[in-house]
Every structure is written in C-alpha cells, then in structure tokens.
Protein backbone atom coordinates (compact mmCIF):
# COMPACT_ATOMS: atom_id res chain seq x y z
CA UNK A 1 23.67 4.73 -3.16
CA UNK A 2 22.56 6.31 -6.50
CA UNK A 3 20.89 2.89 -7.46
CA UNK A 4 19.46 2.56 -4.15
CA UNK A 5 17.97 6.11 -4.79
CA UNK A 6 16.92 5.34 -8.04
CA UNK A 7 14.64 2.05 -6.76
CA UNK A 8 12.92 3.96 -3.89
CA UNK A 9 11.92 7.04 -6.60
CA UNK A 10 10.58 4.19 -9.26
CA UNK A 11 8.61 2.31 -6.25
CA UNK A 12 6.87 5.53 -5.42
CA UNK A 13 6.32 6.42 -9.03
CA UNK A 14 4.99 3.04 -9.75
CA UNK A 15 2.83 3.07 -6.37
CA UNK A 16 1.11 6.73 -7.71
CA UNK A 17 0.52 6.21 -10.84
CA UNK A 18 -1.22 3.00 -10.09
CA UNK A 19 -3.74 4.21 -7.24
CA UNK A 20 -4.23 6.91 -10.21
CA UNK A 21 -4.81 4.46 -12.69
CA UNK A 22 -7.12 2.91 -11.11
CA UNK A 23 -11.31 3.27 -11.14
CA UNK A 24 -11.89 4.70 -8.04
CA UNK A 25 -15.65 4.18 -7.86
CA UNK A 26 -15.06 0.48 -8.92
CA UNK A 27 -13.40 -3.03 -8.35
CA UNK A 28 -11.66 -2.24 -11.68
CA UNK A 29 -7.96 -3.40 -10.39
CA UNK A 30 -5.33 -4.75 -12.71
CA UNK A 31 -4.65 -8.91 -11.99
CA UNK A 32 -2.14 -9.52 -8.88
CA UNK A 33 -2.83 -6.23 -7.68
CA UNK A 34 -5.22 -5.24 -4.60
CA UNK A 35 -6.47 -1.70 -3.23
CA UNK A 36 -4.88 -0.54 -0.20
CA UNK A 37 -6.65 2.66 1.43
CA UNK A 38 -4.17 4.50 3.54
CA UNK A 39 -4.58 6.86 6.41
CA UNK A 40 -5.54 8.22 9.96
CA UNK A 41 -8.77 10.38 8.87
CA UNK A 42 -8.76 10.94 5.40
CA UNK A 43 -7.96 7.73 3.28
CA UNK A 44 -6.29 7.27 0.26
CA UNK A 45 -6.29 4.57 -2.30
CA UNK A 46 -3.62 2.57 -3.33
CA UNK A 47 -3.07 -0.23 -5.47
CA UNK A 48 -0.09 -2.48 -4.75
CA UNK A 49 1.01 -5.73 -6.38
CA UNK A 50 -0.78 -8.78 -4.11
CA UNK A 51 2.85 -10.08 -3.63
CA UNK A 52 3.73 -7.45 -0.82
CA UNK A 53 1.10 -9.28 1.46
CA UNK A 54 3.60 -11.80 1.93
CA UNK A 55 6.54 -9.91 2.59
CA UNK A 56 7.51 -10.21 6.83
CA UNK A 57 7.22 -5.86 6.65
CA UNK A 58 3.85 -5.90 5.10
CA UNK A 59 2.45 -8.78 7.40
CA UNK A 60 3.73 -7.02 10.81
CA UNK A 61 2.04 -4.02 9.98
CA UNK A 62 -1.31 -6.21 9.08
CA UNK A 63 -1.04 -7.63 12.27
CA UNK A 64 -0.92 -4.04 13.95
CA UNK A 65 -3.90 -3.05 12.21
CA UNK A 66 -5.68 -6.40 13.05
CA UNK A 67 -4.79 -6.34 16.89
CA UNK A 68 -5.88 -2.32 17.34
CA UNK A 69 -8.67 -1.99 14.54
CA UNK A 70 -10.17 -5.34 14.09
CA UNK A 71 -11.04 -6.83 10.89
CA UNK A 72 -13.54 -4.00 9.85
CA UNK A 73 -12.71 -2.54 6.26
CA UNK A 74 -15.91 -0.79 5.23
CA UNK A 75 -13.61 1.33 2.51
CA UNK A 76 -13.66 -2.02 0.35
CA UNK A 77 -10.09 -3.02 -0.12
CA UNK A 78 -7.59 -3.24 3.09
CA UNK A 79 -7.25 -0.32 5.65
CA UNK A 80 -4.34 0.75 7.13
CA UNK A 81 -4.99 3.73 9.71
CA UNK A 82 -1.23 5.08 9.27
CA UNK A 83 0.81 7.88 7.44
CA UNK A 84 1.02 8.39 3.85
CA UNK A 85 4.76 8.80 4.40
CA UNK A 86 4.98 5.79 6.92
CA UNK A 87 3.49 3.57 4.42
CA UNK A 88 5.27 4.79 1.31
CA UNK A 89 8.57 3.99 3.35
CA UNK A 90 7.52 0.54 4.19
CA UNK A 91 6.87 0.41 -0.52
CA UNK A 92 10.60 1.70 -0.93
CA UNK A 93 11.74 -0.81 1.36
CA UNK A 94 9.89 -3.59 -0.04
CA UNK A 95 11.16 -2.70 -3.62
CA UNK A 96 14.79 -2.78 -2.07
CA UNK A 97 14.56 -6.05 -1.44
C-alpha cells in the first residue's frame, strides 16, 4: 500500500511540475511529451509523456471526447472537457501500471 501511495504522489508531482515547466505561450514541449489542456470551462495545461496515448484508459476517454466534442481543439494541444481530479486519477492509474 505504502508503495502504491508513493507512485500515485510521484505521478502527480511529475504531471505538475511538467505543465509548469513548460512555455505556456509556445510549442516549447520536451521530446515524447505532448500538451494536454484539461477542463470543463477553464482549461489547464498539461504535459504528459506521448506514451499514455496508447494506454486502453487514455484511449477510452479520447474516444469520449471524440464522440461528444468532435475533433475541434482550438487550445492547440488535445482537449479533454473533464475534471482536474478525474483526469489526475486516470495519471495515477496509468503510472500503476
């Protein structure tokens, strides 16, 4: 449990300091990462390693979006019109795996 603990604290770390790392005005994003802008009205940028798109998680919620939103991302990177909390949960579990 306490290692489990440990992996979900160090996913969210990892996940904030990299959408604060980033150049929010520009493309500037580290190689094998993308920007992910997250939220119902107000958006906020993340940047999450390009290998989560492939994980089953990632892809069902990418196929939510797609079916209800469309492809439309005027924000520039991917959006994804849900919960900062919703989407940091579906990060922890990706890192548990």
């Amino acid at each position: 449990m306490g290692f489990r603990l440990a992996r979900m604290v160090n996913a969210v770390q990892n996940i904030r300091l990299s959408s604060l790392t980033t150049h929010h005005g520009s493309s500037a994003i580290r190689k094998g990462y993308c920007a992910v802008y997250v939220g119902e009205s107000q958006k906020k940028r993340f940047v999450i390693p390009v290998a989560y798109l492939n994980e089953p998680f990632f892809k069902d919620l990418l196929s939510q979006v797609e079916e209800e939103f469309g492809y439309n991302h005027p924000m520039g990177g991917l959006t994804i019109p849900c919960s900062d909390d919703t989407f940091m949960d579906l990060i922890s579990r990706l890192n548990e795996s």
